[in-house]
Protein backbone atom coordinates (compact mmCIF):
# COMPACT_ATOMS: atom_id res chain seq x y z
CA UNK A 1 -11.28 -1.77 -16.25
CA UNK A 2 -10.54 -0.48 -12.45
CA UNK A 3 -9.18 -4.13 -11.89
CA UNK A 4 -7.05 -3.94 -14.68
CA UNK A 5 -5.40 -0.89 -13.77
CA UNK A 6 -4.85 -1.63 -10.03
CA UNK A 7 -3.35 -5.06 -11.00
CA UNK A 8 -0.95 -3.22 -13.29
CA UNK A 9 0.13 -0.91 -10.46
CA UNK A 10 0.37 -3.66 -8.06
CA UNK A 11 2.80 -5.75 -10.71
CA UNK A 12 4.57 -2.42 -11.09
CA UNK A 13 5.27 -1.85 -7.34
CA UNK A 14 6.02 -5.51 -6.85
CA UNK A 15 8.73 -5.14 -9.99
CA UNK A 16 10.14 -2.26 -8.25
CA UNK A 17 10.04 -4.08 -4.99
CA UNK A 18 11.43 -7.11 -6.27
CA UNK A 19 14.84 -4.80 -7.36
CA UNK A 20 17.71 -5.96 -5.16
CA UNK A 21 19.38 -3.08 -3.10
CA UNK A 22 21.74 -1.69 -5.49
CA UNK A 23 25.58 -2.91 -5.68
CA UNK A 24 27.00 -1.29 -2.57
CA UNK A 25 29.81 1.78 -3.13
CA UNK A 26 33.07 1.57 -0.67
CA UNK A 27 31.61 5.24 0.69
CA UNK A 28 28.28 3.75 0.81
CA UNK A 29 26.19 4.61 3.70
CA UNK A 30 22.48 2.94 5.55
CA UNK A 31 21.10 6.35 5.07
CA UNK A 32 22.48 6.19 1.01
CA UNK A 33 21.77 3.07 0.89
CA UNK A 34 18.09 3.90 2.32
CA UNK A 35 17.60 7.31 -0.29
CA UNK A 36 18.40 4.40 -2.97
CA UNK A 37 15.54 2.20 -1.37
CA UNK A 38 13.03 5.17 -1.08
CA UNK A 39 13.76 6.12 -4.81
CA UNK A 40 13.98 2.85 -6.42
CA UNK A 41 10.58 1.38 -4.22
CA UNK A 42 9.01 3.13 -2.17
CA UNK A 43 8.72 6.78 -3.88
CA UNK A 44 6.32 4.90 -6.92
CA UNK A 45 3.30 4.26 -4.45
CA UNK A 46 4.50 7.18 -1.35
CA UNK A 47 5.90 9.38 -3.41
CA UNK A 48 9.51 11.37 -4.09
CA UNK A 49 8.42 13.49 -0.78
CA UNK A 50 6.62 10.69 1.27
CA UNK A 51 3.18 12.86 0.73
CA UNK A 52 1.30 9.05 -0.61
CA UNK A 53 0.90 10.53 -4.41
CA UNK A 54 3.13 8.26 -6.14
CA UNK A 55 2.95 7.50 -10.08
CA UNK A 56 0.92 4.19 -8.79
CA UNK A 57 -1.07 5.54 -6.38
CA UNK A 58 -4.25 6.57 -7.86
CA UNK A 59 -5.06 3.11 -8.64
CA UNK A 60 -4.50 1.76 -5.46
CA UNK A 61 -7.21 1.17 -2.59
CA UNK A 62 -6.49 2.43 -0.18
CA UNK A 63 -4.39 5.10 -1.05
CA UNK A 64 -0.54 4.71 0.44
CA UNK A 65 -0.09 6.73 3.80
CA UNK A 66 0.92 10.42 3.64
CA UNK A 67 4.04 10.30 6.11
CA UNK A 68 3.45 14.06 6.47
CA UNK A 69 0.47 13.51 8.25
CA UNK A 70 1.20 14.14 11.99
CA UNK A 71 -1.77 12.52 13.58
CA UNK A 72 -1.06 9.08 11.94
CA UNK A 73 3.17 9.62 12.71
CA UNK A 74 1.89 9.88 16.42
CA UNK A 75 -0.54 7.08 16.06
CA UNK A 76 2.52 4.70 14.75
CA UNK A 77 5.63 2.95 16.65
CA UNK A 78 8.63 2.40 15.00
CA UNK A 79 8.46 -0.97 15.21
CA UNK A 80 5.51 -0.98 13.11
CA UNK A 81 8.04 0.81 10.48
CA UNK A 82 10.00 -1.80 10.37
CA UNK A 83 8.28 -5.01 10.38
CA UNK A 84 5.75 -2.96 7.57
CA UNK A 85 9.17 -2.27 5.73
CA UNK A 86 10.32 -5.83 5.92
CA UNK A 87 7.86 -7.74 6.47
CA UNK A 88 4.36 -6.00 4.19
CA UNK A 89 1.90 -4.25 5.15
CA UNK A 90 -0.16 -7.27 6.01
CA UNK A 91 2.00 -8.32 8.38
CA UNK A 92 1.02 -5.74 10.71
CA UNK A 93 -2.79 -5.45 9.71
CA UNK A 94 -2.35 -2.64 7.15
CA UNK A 95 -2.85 -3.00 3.48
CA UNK A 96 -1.65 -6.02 1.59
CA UNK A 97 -0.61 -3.55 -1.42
CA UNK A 98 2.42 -2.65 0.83
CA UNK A 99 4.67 -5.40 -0.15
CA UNK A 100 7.26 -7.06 1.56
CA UNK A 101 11.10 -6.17 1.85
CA UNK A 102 12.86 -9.38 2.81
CA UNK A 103 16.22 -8.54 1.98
CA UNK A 104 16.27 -5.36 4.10
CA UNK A 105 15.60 -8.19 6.89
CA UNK A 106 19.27 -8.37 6.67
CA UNK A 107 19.87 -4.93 6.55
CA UNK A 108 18.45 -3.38 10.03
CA UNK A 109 20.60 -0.34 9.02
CA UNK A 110 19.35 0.64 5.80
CA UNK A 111 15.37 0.23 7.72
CA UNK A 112 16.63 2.46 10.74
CA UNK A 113 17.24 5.36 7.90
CA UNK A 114 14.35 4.64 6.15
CA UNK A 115 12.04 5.07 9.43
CA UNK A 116 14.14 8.16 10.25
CA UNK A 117 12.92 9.32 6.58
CA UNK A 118 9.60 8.69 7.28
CA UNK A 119 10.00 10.03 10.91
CA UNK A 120 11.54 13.59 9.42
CA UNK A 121 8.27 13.97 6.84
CA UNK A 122 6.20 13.88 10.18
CA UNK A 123 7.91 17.13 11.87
């Protein structure tokens, strides 16, 4: 049954991953444009306040990161933020439940908010 479950959480991260960025506003903005990205994908396996307890995380193994967690924040170049963000999580030897974001790839401005995001949790 635990298979079952963390399959359906994986399909439902990778349907909310697979969500284009949203049509772009005249006023919009990387760091609006990022708060969309956080809500839309990231906040269902990190959370609405980056603290890892999304609505899909209890099925997943291992659990998403807490960006609160000062240690890790420390432990963690930005670089890594980004190609994670882009590229998956096993793209830079973390967990292949972090899925890839290849059309931020095109968007370095929209990633630079979102790892200032996850850079803010850490203070």
């Amino acid at each position: 049954m635990g298979g079952v479950r963390k399959s359906a959480s994986i399909m439902l991260c990778a349907a909310a991953i697979a969500a284009a960025l949203p049509a772009r506003a005249a006023d919009s903005t990387p760091a609006s444009d990022a708060r969309a990205v956080m809500e839309d994908r990231c906040a269902v396996c990190h959370g609405e306040n980056g603290d890892g307890q999304g609505p899909a995380a209890g099925s997943l193994s291992p659990q998403p990161r807490d960006f609160h967690d000062r240690k890790w924040q420390q432990s963690v170049s930005d670089e890594t933020l980004r190609r994670a963000i882009v590229l998956g999580g096993s793209a830079v030897g973390l967990s292949a439940s972090m899925p890839a974001n290849p059309d931020l790839a095109e968007r370095p401005d929209v990633v630079a908010a979102l790892v200032k995001q996850i850079r803010a949790w850490g203070k």
